[in-house]
C-alpha atoms as a PDB file:
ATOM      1  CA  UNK A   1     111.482  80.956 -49.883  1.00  0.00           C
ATOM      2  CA  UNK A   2     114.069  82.162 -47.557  1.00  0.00           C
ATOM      3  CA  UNK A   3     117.869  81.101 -48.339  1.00  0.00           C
ATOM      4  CA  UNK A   4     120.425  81.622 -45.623  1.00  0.00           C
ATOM      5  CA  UNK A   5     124.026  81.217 -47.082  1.00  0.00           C
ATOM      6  CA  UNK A   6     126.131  81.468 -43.911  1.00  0.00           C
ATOM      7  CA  UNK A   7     124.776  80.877 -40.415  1.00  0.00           C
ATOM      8  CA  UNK A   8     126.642  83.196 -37.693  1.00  0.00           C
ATOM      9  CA  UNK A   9     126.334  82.695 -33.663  1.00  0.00           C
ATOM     10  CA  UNK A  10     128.004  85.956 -31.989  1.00  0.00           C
ATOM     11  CA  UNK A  11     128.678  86.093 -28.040  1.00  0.00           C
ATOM     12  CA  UNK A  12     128.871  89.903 -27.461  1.00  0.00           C
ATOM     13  CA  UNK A  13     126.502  92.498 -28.988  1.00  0.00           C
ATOM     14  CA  UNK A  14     129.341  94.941 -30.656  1.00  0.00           C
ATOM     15  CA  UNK A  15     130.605  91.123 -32.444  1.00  0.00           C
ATOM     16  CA  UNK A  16     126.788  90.925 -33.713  1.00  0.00           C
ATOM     17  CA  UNK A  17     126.758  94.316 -34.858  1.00  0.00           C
ATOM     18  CA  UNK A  18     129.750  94.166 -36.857  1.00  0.00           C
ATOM     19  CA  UNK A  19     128.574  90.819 -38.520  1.00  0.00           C
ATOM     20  CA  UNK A  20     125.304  92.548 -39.579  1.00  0.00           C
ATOM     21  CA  UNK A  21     127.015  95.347 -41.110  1.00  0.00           C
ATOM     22  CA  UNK A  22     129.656  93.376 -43.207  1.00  0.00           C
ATOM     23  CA  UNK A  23     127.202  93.074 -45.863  1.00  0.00           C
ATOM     24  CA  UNK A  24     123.787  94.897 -47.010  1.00  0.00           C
ATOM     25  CA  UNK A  25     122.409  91.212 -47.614  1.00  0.00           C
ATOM     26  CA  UNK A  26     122.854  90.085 -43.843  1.00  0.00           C
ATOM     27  CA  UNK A  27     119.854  90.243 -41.295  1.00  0.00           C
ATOM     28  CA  UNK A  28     119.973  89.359 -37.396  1.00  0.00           C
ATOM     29  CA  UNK A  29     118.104  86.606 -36.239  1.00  0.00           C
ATOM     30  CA  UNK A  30     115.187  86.815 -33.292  1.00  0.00           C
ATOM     31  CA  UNK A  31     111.885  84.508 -33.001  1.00  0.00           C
ATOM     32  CA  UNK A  32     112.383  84.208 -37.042  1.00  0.00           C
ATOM     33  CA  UNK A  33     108.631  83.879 -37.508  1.00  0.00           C
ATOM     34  CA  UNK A  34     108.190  86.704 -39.655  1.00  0.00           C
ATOM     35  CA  UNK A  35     111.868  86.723 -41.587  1.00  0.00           C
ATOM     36  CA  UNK A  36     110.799  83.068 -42.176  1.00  0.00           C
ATOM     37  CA  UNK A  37     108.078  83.739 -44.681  1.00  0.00           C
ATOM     38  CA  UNK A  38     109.731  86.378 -46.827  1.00  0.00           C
ATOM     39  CA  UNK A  39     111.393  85.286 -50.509  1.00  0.00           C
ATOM     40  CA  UNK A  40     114.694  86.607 -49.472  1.00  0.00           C
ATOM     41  CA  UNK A  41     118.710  85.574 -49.957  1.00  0.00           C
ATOM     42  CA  UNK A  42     120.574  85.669 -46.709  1.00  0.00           C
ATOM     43  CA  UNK A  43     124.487  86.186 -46.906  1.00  0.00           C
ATOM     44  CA  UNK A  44     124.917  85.742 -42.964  1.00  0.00           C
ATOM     45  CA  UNK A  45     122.261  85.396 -40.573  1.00  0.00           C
ATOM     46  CA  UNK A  46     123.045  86.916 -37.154  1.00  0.00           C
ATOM     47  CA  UNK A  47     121.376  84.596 -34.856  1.00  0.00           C
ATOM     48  CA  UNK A  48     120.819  87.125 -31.285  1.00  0.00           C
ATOM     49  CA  UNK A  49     120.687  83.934 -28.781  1.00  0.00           C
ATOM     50  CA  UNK A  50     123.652  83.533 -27.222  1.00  0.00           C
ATOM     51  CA  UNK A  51     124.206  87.347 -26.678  1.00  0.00           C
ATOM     52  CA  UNK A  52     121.976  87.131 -22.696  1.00  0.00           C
ATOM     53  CA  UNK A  53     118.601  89.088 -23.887  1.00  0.00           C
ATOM     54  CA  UNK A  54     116.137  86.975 -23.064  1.00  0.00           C
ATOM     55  CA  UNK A  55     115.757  88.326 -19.288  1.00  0.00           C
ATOM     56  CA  UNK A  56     113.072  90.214 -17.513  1.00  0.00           C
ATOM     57  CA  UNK A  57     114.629  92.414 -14.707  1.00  0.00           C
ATOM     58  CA  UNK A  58     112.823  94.867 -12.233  1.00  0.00           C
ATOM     59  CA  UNK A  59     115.018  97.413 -11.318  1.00  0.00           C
ATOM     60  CA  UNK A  60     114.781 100.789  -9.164  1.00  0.00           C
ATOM     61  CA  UNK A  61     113.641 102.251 -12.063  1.00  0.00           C
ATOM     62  CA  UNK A  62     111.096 100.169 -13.653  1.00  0.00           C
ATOM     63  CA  UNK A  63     111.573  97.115 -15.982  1.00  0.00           C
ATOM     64  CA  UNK A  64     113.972  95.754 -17.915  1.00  0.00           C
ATOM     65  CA  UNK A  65     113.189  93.385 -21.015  1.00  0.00           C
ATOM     66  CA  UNK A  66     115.575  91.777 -23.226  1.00  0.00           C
ATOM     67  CA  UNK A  67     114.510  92.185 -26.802  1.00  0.00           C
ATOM     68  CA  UNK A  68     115.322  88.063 -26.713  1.00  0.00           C
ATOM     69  CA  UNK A  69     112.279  87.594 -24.382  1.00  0.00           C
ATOM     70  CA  UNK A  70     109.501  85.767 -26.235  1.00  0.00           C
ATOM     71  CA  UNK A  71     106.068  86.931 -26.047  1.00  0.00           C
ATOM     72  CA  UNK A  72     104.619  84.032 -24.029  1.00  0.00           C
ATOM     73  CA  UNK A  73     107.371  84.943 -20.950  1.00  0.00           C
ATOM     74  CA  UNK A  74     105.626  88.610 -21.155  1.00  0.00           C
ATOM     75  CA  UNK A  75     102.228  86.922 -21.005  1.00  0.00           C
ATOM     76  CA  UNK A  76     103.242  84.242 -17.754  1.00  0.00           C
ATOM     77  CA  UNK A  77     105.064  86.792 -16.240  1.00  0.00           C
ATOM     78  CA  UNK A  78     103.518  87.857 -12.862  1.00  0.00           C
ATOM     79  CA  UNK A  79     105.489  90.857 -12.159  1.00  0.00           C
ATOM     80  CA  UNK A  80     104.146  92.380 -14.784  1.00  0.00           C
ATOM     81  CA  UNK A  81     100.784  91.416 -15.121  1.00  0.00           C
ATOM     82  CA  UNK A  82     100.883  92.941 -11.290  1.00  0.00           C
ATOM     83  CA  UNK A  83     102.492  96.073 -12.616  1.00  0.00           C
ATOM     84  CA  UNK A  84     100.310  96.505 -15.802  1.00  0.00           C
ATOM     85  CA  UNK A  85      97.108  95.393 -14.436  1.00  0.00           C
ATOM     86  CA  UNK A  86      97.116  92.510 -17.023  1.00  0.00           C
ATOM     87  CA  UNK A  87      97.540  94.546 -19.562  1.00  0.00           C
ATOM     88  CA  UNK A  88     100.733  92.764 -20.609  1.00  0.00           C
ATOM     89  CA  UNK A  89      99.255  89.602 -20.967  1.00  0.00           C
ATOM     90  CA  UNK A  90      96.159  90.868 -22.681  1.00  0.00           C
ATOM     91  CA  UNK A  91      98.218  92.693 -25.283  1.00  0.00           C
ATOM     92  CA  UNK A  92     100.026  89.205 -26.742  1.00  0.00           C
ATOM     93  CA  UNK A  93      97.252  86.226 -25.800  1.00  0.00           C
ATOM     94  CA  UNK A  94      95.705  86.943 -29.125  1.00  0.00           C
ATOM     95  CA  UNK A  95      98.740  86.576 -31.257  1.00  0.00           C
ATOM     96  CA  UNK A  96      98.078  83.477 -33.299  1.00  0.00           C
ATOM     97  CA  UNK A  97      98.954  80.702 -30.670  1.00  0.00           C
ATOM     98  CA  UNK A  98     101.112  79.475 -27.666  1.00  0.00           C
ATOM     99  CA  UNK A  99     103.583  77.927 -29.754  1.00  0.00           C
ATOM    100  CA  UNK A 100     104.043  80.676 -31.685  1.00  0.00           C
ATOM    101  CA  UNK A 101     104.602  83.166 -28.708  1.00  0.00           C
ATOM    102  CA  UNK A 102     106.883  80.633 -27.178  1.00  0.00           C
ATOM    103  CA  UNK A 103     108.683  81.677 -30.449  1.00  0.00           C
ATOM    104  CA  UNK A 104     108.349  85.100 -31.142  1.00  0.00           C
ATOM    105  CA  UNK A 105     109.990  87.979 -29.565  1.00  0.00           C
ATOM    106  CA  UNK A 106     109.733  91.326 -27.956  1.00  0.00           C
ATOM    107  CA  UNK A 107     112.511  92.625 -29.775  1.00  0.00           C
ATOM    108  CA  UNK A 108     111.623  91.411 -32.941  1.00  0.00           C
ATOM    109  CA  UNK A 109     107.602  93.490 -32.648  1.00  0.00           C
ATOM    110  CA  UNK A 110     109.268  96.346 -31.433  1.00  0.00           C
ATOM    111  CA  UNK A 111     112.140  96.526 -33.800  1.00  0.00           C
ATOM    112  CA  UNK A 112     109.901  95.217 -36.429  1.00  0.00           C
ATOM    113  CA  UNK A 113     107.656  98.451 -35.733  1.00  0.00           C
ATOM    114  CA  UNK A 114     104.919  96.048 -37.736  1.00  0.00           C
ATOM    115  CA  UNK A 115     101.638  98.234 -37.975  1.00  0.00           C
ATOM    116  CA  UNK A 116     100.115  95.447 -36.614  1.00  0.00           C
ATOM    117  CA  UNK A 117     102.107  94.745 -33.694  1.00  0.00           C
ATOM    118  CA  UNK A 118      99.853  94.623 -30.084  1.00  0.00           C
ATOM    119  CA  UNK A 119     103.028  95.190 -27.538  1.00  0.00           C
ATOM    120  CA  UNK A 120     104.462  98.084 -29.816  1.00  0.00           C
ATOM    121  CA  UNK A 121     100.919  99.910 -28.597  1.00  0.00           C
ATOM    122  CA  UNK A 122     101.109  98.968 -24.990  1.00  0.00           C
ATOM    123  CA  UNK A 123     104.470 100.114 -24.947  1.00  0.00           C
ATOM    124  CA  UNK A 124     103.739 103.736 -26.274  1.00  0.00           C
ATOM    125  CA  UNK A 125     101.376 104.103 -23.927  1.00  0.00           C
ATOM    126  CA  UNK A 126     103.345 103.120 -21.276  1.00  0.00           C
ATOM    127  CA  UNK A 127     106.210 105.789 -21.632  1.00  0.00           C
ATOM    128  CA  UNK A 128     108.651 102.680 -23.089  1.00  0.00           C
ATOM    129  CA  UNK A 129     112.446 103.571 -24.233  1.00  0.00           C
ATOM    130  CA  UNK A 130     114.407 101.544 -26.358  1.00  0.00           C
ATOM    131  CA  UNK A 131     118.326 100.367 -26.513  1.00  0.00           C
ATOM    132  CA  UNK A 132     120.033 100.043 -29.717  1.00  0.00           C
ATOM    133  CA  UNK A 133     123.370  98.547 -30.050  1.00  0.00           C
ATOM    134  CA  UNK A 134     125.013 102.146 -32.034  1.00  0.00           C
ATOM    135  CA  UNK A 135     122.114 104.586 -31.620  1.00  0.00           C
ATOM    136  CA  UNK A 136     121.618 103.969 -27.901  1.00  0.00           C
ATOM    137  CA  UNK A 137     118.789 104.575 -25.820  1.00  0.00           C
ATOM    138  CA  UNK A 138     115.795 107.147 -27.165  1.00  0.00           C
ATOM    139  CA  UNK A 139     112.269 107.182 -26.423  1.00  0.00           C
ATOM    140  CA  UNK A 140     109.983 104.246 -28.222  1.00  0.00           C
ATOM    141  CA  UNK A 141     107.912 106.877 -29.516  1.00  0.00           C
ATOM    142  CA  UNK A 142     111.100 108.358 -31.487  1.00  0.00           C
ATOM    143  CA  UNK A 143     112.260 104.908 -32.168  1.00  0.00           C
ATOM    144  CA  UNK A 144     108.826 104.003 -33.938  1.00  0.00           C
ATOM    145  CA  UNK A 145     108.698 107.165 -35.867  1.00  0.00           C
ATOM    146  CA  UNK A 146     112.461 106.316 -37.286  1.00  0.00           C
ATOM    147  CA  UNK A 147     113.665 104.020 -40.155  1.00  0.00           C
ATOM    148  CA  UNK A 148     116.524 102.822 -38.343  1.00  0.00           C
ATOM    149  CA  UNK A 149     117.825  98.912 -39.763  1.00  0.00           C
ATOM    150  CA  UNK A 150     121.060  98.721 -39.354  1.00  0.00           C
ATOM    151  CA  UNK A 151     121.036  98.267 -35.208  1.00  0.00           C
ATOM    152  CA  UNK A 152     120.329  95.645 -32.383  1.00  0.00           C
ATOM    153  CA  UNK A 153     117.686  96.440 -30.075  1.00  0.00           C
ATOM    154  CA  UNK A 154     119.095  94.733 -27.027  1.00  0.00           C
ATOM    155  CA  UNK A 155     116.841  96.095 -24.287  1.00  0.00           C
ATOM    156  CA  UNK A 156     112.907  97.605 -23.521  1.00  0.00           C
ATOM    157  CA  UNK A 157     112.594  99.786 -20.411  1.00  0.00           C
ATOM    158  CA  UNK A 158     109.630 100.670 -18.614  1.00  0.00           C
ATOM    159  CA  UNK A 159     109.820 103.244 -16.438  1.00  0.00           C
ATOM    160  CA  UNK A 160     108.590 102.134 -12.604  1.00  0.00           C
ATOM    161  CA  UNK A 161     106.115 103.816 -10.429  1.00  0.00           C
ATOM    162  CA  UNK A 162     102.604 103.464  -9.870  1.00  0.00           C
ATOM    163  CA  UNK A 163     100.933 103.118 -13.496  1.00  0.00           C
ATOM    164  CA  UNK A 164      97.781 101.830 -14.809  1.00  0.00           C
ATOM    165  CA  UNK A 165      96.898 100.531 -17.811  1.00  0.00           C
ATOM    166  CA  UNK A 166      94.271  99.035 -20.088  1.00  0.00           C
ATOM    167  CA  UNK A 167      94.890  97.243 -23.386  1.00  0.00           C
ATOM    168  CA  UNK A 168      92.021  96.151 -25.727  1.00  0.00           C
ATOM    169  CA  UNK A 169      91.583  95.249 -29.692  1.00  0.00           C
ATOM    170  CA  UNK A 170      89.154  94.025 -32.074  1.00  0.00           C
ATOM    171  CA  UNK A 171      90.003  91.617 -34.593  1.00  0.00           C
ATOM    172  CA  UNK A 172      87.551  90.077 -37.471  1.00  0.00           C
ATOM    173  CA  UNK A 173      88.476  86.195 -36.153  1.00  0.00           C
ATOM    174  CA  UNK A 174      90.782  85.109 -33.163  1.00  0.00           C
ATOM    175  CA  UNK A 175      94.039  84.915 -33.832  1.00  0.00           C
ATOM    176  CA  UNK A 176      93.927  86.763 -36.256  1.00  0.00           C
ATOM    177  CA  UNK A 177      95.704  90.334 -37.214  1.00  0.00           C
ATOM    178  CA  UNK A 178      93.953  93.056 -35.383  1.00  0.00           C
ATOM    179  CA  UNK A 179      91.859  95.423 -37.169  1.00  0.00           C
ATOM    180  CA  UNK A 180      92.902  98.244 -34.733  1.00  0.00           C
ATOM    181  CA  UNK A 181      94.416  98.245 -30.959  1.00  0.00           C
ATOM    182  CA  UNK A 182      94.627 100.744 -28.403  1.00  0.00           C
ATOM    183  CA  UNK A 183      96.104 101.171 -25.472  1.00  0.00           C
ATOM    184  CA  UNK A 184      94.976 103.915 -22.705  1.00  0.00           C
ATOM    185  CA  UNK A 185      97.246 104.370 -19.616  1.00  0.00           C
ATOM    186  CA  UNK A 186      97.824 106.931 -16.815  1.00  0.00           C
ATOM    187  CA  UNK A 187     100.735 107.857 -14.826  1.00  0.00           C
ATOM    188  CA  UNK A 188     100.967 110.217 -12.251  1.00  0.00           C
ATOM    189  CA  UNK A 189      97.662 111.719 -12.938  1.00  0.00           C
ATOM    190  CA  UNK A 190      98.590 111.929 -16.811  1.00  0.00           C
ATOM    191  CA  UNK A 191      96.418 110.059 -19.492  1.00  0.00           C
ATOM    192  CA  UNK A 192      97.702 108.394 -22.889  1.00  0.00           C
ATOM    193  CA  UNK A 193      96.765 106.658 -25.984  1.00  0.00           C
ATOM    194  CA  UNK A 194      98.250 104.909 -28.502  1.00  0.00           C
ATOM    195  CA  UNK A 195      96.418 103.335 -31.322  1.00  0.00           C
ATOM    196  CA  UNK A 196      97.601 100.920 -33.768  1.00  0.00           C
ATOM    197  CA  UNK A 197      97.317  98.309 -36.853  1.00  0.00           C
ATOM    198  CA  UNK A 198      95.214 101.358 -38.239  1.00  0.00           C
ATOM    199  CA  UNK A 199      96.682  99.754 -40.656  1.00  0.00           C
ATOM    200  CA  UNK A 200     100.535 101.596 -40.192  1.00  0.00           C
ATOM    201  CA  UNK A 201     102.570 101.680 -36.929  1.00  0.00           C
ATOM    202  CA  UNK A 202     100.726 102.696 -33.674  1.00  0.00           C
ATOM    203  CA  UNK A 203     100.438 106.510 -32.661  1.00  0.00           C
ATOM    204  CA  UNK A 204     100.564 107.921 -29.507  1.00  0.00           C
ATOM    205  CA  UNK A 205      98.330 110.173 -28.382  1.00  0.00           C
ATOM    206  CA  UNK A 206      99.036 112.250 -24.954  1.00  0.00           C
ATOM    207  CA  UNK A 207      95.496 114.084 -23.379  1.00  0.00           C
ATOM    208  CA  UNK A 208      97.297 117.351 -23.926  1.00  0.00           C
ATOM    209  CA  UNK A 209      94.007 118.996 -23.606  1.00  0.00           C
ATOM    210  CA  UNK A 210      93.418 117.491 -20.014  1.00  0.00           C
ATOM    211  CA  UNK A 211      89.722 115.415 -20.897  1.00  0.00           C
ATOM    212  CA  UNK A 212      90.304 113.302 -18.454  1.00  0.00           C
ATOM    213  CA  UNK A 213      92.066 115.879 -15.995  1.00  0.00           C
ATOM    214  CA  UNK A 214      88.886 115.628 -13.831  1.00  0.00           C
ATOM    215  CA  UNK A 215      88.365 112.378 -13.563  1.00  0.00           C
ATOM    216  CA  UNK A 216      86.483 109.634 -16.408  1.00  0.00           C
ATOM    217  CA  UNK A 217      83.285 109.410 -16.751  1.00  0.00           C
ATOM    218  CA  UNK A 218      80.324 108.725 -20.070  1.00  0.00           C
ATOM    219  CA  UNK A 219      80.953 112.056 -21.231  1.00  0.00           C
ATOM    220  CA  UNK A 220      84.661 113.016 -20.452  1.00  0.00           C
ATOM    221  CA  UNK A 221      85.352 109.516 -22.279  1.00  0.00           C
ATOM    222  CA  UNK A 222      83.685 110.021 -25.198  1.00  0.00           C
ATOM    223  CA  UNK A 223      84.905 113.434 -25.664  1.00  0.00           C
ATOM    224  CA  UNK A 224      88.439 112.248 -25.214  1.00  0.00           C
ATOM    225  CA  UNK A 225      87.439 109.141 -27.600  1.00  0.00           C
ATOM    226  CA  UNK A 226      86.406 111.535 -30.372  1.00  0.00           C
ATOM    227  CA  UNK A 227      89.513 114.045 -30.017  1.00  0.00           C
ATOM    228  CA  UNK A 228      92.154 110.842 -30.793  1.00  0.00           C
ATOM    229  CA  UNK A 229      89.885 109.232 -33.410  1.00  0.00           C
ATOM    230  CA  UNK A 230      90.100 112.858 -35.246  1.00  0.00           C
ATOM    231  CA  UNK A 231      93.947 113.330 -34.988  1.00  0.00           C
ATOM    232  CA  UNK A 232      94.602 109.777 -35.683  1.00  0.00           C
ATOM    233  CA  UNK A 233      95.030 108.441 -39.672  1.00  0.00           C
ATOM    234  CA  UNK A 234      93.582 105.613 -40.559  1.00  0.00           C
ATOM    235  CA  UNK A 235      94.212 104.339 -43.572  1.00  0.00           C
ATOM    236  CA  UNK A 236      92.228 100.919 -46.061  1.00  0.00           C
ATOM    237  CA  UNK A 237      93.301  97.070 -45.939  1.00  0.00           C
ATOM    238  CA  UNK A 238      91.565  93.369 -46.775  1.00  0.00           C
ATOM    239  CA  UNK A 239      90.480  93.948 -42.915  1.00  0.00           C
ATOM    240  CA  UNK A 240      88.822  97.179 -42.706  1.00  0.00           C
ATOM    241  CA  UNK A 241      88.411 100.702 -44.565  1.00  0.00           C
ATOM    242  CA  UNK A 242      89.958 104.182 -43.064  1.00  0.00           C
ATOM    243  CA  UNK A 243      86.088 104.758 -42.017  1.00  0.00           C
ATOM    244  CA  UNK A 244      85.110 101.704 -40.127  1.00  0.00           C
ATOM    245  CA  UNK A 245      88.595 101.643 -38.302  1.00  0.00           C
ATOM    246  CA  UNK A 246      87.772 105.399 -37.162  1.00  0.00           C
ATOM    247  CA  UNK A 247      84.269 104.092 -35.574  1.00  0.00           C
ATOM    248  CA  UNK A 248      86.127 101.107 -33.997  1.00  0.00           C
ATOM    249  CA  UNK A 249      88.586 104.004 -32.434  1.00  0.00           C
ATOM    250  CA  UNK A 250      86.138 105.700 -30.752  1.00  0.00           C
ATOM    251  CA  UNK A 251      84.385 102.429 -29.136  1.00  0.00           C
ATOM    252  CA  UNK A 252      87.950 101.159 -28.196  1.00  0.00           C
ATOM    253  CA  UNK A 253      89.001 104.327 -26.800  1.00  0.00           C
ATOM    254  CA  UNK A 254      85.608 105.533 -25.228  1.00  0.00           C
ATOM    255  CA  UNK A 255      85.934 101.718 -23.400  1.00  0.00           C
ATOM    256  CA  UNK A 256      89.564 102.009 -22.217  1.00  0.00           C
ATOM    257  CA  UNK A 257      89.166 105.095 -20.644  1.00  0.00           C
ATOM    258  CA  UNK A 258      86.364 103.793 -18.962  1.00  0.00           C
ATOM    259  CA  UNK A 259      87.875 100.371 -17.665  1.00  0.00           C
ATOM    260  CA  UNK A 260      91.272 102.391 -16.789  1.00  0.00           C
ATOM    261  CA  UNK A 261      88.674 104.337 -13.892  1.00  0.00           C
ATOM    262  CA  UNK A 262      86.748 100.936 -12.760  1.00  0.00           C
ATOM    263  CA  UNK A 263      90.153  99.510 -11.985  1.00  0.00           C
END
């Protein structure tokens, strides 16, 4: 059961930073859907909704998400399903239910850095950065790799430009926690993958050998499908072994590539 001693509402992010520092024991406050279900003791809890991150913003140089913004506004939003292709939307519909995405946040995945979080994948592929309250802005890539706790995330970017994208998963039931996700996107003529809930956070994977340089196709896909499922660990769960998550790698992967050239 979770136990929250003191209850804290900040108006400025620097006010909600210093309240989550004051003691080891305190713990900022998103969707809650997760933090909910742990068997924890609270000193403060650092509720993040009246700090204004709960905003979707396209600017000159791509998008701008508030880590406040819950996963259903990223699913409705038509902006960037435009952008994305529908990726967006594809990468959250699956998470348990609409209530619980009118709930749960962007911020909270990302920060999270669950291993089974569907966004944190899309993101990678898409060339996402992250803003933290103290540590600033770095790439997500650098962000996922990192153990930093002690921080806000206050803001996602996307960089702009023409992009496209393709975001699929396979799960044992609906609704359920994905057995593995991948998401395949190119930007200016370069290809990426990132593949996650293998089970640990999602990897990205850049086409550093230029598979896909010439154009996708049965074979080029395959080839690139095989050259990520090799580099990628994989690793055992309830859900699936290190083995059978490899094989779904190289179907999801081989089938991305492919849908990223029909569209």
């Amino acid at each position: 059961m979770l136990t929250i001693k003191h209850y804290a509402r900040p108006q400025t992010v620097p006010e909600a930073l210093r309240l989550l520092r004051e003691k080891k024991s305190n713990v900022a406050l998103g969707g809650m859907l997760w933090l909910k279900l742990q068997d924890k003791t609270v000193d403060t809890a650092v509720d993040l909704a009246g700090l204004g991150l709960d905003a979707i913003e396209e600017t000159p140089e791509g998008w701008r998400i508030g880590a406040m913004v819950t996963l259903r506004r990223l699913e409705t939003h038509t902006g960037l399903a435009a952008f994305t292709g529908g990726a967006m939307a594809e990468s959250v519909k699956h998470i348990v239910g609409v209530q619980f995405r009118n709930l749960a946040t962007i911020g909270g995945s990302v920060f999270g850095r669950f291993g089974f979080s569907d966004p944190l994948t899309l993101l990678l592929a898409l060339d996402a950065r992250v803003e933290l309250a103290e540590a600033g802005r770095m790439s997500l890539r650098d962000f996922a790799e990192s153990d930093i706790r002690k921080d806000i995330l206050t803001h996602i970017f996307i960089p702009g430009g023409k992009v496209e994208a393709v975001y699929l998963s396979q799960r044992n039931s609906a609704t359920d926690f994905p057995t593995l996700t991948c998401a395949v996107a190119r930007r200016e003529g370069k290809v990426a993958c990132a593949v996650g809930a293998r089970p640990a956070r999602a990897q990205r994977f850049d086409d550093e050998a230029g598979q896909l340089a010439n154009g996708v196709n049965e074979e080029s896909a395959a080839a690139f499908a095989e050259t990520v499922a090799r580099r990628a660990v994989f690793g055992s769960n309830t859900r699936a072994s290190a083995e059978y998550r490899r094989e779904v790698c190289r179907a999801l992967v081989r089938r991305a590539a492919l849908k990223l050239e029909e569209e």
